[in-house]
PDB file of N, CA and C in Angstrom:
ATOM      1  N   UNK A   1       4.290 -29.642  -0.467  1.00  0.00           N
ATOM      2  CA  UNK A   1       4.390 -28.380  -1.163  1.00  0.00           C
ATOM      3  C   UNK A   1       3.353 -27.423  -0.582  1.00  0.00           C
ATOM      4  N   UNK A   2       3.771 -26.305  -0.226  1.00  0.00           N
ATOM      5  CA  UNK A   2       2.998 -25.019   0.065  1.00  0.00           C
ATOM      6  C   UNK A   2       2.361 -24.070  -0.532  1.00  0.00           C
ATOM      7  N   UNK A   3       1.285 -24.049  -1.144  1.00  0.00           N
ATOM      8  CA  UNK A   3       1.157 -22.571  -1.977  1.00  0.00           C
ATOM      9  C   UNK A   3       0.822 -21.106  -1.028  1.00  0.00           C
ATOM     10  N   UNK A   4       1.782 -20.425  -1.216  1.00  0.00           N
ATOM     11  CA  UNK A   4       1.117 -18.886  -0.268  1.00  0.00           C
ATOM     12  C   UNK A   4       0.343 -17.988  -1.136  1.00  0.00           C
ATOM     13  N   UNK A   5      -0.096 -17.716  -0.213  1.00  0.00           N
ATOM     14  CA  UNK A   5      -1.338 -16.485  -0.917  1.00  0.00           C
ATOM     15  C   UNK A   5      -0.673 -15.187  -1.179  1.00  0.00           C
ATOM     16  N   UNK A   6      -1.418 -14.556  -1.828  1.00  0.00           N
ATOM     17  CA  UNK A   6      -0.443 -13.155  -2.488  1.00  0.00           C
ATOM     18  C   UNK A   6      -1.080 -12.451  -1.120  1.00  0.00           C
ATOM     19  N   UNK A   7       0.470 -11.368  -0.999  1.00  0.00           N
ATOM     20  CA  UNK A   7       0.029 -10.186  -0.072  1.00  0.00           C
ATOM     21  C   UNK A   7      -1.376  -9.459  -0.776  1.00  0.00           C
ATOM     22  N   UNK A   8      -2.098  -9.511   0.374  1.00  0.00           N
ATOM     23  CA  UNK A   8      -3.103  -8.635   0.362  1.00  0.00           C
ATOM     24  C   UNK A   8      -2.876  -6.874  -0.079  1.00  0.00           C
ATOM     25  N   UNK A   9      -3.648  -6.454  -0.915  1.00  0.00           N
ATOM     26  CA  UNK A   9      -3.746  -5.263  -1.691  1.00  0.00           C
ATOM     27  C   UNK A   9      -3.773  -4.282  -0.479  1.00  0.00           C
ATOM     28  N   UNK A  10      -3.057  -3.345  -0.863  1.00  0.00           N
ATOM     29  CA  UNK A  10      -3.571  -2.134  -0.534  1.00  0.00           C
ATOM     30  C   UNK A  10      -5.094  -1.661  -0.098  1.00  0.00           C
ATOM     31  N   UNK A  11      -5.995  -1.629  -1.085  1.00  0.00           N
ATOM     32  CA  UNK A  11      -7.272  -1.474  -1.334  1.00  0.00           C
ATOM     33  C   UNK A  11      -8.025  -2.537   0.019  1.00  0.00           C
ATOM     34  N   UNK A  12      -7.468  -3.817  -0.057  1.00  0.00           N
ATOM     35  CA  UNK A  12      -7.973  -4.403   0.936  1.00  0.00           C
ATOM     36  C   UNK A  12      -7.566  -4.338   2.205  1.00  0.00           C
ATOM     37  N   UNK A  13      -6.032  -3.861   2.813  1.00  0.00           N
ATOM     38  CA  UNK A  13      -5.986  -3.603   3.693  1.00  0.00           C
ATOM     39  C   UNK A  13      -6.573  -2.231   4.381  1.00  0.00           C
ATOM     40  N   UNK A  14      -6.906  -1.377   3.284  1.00  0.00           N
ATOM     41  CA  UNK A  14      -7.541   0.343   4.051  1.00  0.00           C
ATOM     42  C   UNK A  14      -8.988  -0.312   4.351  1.00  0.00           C
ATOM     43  N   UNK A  15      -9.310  -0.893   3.127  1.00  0.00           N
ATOM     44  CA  UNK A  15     -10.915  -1.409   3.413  1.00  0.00           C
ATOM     45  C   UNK A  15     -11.324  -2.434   4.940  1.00  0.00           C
ATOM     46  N   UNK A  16     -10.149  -3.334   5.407  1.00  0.00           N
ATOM     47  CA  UNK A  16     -10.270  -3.811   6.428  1.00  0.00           C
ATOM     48  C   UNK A  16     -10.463  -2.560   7.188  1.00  0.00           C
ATOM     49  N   UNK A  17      -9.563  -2.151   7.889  1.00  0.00           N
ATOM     50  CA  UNK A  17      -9.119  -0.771   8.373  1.00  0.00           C
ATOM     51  C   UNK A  17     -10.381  -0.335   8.695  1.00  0.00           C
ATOM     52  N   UNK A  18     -10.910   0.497   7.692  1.00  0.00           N
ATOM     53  CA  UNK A  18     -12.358   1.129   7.677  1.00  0.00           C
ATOM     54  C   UNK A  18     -13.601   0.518   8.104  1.00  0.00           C
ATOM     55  N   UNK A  19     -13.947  -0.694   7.811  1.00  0.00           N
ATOM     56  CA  UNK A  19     -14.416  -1.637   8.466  1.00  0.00           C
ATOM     57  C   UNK A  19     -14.608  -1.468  10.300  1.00  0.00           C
ATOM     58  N   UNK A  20     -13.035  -1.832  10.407  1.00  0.00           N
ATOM     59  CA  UNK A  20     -12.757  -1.904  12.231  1.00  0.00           C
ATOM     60  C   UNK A  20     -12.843  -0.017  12.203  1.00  0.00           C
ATOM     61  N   UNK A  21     -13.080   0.750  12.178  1.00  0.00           N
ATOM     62  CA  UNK A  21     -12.977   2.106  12.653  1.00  0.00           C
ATOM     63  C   UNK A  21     -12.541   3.125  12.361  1.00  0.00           C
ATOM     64  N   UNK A  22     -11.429   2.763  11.468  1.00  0.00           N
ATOM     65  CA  UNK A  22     -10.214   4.144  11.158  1.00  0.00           C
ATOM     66  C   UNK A  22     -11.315   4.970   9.904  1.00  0.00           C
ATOM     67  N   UNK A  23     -10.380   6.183  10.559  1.00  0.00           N
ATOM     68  CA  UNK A  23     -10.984   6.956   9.211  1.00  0.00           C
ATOM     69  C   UNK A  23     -10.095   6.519   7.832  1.00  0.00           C
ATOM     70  N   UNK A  24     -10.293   7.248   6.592  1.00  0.00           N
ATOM     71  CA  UNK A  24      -9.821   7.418   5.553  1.00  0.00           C
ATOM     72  C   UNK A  24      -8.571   7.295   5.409  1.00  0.00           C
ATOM     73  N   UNK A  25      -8.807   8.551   5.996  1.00  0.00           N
ATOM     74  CA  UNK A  25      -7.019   9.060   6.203  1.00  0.00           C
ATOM     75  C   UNK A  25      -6.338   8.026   7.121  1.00  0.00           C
ATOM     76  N   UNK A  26      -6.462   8.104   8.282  1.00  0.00           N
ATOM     77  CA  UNK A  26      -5.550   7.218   8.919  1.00  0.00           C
ATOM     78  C   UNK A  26      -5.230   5.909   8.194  1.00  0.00           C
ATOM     79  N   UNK A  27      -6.427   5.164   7.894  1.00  0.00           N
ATOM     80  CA  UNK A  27      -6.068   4.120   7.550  1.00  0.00           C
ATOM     81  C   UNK A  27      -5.342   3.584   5.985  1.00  0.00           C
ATOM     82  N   UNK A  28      -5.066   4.959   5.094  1.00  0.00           N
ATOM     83  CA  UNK A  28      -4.362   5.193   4.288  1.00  0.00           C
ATOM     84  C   UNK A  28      -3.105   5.704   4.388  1.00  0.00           C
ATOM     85  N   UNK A  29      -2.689   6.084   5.498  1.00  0.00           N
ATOM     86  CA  UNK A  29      -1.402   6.482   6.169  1.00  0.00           C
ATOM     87  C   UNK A  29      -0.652   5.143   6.948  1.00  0.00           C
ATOM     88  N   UNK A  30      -1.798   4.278   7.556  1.00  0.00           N
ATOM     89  CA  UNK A  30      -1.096   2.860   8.490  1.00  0.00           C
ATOM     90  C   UNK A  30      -0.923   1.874   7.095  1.00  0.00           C
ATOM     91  N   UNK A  31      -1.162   1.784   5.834  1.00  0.00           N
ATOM     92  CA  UNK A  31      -0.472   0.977   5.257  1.00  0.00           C
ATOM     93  C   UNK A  31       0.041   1.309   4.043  1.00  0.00           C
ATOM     94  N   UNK A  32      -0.232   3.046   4.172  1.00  0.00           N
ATOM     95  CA  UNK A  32       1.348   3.256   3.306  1.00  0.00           C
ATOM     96  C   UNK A  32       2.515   2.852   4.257  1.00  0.00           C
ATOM     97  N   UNK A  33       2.210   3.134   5.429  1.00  0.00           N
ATOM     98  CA  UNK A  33       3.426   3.312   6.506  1.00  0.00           C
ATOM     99  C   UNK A  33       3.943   1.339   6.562  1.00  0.00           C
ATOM    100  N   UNK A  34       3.013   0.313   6.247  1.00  0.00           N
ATOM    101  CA  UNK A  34       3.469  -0.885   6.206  1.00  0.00           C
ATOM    102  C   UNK A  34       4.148  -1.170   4.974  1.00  0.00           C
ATOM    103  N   UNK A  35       4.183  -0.004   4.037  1.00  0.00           N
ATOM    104  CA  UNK A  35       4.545  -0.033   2.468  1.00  0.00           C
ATOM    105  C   UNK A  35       6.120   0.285   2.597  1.00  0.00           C
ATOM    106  N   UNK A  36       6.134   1.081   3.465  1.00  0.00           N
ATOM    107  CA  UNK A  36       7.683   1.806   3.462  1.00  0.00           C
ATOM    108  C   UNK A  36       7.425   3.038   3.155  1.00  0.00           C
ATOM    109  N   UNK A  37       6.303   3.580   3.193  1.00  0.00           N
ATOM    110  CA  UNK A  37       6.002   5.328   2.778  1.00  0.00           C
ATOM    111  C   UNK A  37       6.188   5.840   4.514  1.00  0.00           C
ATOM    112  N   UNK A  38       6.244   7.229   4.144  1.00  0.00           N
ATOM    113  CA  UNK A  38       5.906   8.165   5.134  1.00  0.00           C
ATOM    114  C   UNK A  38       4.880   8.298   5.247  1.00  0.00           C
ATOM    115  N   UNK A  39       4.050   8.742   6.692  1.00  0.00           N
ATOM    116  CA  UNK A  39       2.341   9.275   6.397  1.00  0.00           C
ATOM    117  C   UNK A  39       2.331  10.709   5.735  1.00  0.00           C
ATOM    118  N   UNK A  40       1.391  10.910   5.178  1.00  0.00           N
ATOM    119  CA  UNK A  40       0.922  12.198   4.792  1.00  0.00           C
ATOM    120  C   UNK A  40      -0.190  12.852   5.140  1.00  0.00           C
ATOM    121  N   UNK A  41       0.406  14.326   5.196  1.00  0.00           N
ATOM    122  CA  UNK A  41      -0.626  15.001   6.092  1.00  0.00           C
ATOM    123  C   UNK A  41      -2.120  14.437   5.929  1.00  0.00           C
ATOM    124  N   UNK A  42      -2.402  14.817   4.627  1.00  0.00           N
ATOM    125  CA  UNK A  42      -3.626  14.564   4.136  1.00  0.00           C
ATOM    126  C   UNK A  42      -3.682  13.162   3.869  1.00  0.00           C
ATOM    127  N   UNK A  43      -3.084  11.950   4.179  1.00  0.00           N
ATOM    128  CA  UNK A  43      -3.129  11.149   3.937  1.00  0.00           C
ATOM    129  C   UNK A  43      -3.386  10.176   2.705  1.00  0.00           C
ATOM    130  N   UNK A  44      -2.922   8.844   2.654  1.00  0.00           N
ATOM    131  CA  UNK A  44      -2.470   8.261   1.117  1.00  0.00           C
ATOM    132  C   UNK A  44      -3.994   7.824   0.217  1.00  0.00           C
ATOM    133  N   UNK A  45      -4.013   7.829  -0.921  1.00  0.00           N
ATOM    134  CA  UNK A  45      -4.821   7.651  -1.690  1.00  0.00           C
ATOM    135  C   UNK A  45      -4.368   6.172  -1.603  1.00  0.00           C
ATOM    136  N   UNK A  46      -5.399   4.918  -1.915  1.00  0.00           N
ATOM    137  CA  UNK A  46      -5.325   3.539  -2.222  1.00  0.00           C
ATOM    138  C   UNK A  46      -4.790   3.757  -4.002  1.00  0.00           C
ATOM    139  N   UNK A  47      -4.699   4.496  -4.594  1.00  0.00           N
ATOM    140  CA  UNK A  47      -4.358   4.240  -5.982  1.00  0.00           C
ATOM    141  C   UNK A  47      -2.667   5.259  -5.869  1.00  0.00           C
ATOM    142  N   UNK A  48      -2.720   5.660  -5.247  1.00  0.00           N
ATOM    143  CA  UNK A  48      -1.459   6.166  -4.730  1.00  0.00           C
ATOM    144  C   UNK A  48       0.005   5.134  -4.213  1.00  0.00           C
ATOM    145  N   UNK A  49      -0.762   4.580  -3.072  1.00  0.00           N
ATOM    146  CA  UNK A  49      -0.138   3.643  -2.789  1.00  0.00           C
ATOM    147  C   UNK A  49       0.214   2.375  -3.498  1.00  0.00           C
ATOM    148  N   UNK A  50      -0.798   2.188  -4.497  1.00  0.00           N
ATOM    149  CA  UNK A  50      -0.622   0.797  -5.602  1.00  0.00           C
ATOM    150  C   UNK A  50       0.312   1.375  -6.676  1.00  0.00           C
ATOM    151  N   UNK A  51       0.250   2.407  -6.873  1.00  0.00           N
ATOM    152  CA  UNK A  51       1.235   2.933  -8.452  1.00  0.00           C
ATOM    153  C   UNK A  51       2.533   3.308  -7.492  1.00  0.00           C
ATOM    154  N   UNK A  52       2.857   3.400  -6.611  1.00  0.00           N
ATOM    155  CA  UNK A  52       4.174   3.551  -5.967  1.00  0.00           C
ATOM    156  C   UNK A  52       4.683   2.052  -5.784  1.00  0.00           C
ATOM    157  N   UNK A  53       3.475   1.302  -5.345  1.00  0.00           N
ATOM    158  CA  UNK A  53       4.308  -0.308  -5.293  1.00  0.00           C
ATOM    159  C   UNK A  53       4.465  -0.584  -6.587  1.00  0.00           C
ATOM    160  N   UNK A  54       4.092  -0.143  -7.697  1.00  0.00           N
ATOM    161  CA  UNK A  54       4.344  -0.664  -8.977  1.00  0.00           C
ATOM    162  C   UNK A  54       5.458  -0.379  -9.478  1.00  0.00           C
ATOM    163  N   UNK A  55       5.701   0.991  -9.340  1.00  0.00           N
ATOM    164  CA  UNK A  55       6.949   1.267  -9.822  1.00  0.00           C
ATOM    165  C   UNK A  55       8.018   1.309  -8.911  1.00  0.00           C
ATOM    166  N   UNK A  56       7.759   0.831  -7.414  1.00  0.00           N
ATOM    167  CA  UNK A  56       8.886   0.076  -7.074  1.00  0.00           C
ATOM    168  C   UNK A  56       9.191  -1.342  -7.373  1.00  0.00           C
ATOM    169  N   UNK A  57       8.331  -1.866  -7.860  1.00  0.00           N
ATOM    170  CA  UNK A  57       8.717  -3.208  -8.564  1.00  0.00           C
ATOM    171  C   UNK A  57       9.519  -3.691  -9.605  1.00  0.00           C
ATOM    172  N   UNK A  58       9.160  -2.312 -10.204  1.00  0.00           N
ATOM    173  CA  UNK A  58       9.803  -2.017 -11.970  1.00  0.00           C
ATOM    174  C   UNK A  58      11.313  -1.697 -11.524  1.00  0.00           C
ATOM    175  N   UNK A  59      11.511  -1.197 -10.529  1.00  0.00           N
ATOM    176  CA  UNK A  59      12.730  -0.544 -10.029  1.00  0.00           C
ATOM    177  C   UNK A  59      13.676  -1.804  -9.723  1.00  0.00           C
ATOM    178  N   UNK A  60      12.850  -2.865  -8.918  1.00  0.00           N
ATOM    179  CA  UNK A  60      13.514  -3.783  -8.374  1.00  0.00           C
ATOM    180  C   UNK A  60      14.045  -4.761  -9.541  1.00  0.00           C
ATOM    181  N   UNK A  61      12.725  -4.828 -10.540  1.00  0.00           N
ATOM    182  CA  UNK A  61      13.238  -5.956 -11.109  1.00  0.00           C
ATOM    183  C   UNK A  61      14.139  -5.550 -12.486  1.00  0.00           C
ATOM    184  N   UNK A  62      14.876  -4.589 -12.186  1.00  0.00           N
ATOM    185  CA  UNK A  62      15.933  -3.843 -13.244  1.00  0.00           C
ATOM    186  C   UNK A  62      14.613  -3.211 -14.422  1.00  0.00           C
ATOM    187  N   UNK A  63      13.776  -3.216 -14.462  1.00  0.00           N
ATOM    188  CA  UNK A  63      13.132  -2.416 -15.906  1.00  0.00           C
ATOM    189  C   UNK A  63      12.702  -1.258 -16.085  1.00  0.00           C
ATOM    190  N   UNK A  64      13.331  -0.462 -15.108  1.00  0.00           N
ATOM    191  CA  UNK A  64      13.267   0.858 -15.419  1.00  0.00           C
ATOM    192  C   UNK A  64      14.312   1.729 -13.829  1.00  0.00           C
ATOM    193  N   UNK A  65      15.121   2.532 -13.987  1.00  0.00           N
ATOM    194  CA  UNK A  65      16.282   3.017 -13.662  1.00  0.00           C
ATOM    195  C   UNK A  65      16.115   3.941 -12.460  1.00  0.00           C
ATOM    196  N   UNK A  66      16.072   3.889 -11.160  1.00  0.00           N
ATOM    197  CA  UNK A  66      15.502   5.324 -10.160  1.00  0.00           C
ATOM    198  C   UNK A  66      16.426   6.150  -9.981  1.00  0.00           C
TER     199      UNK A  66
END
């Protein structure tokens, strides 16, 4: 038996990111962009990107209607 680890957060992937070099912005734009978002000019907020995966979840799992 296998246990997998949960995808890594948002929050932790910009924070890697920032770490290795990227600015803010960019690196809030490279994993909205692994999210299925578009980049944005001004690039994605980490609490931005978590309340969009949320309520695409809600979407998926029938509990609320898009």
């Amino acid at each position: 038996m296998t246990i997998e680890a949960p995808p890594p957060t948002a929050r932790t992937l910009v924070r890697s990111l920032e770490l290795g070099g990227w600015t803010e912005r960019e690196a809030g734009n490279l994993v909205a962009l692994l999210h299925g978002l578009r980049p944005a000019r001004a690039g994605w907020q980490v609490r931005e990107i978590e309340h969009l995966r949320f309520l695409r979840a809600l979407v998926q799992s029938g509990r609320i209607e898009s």
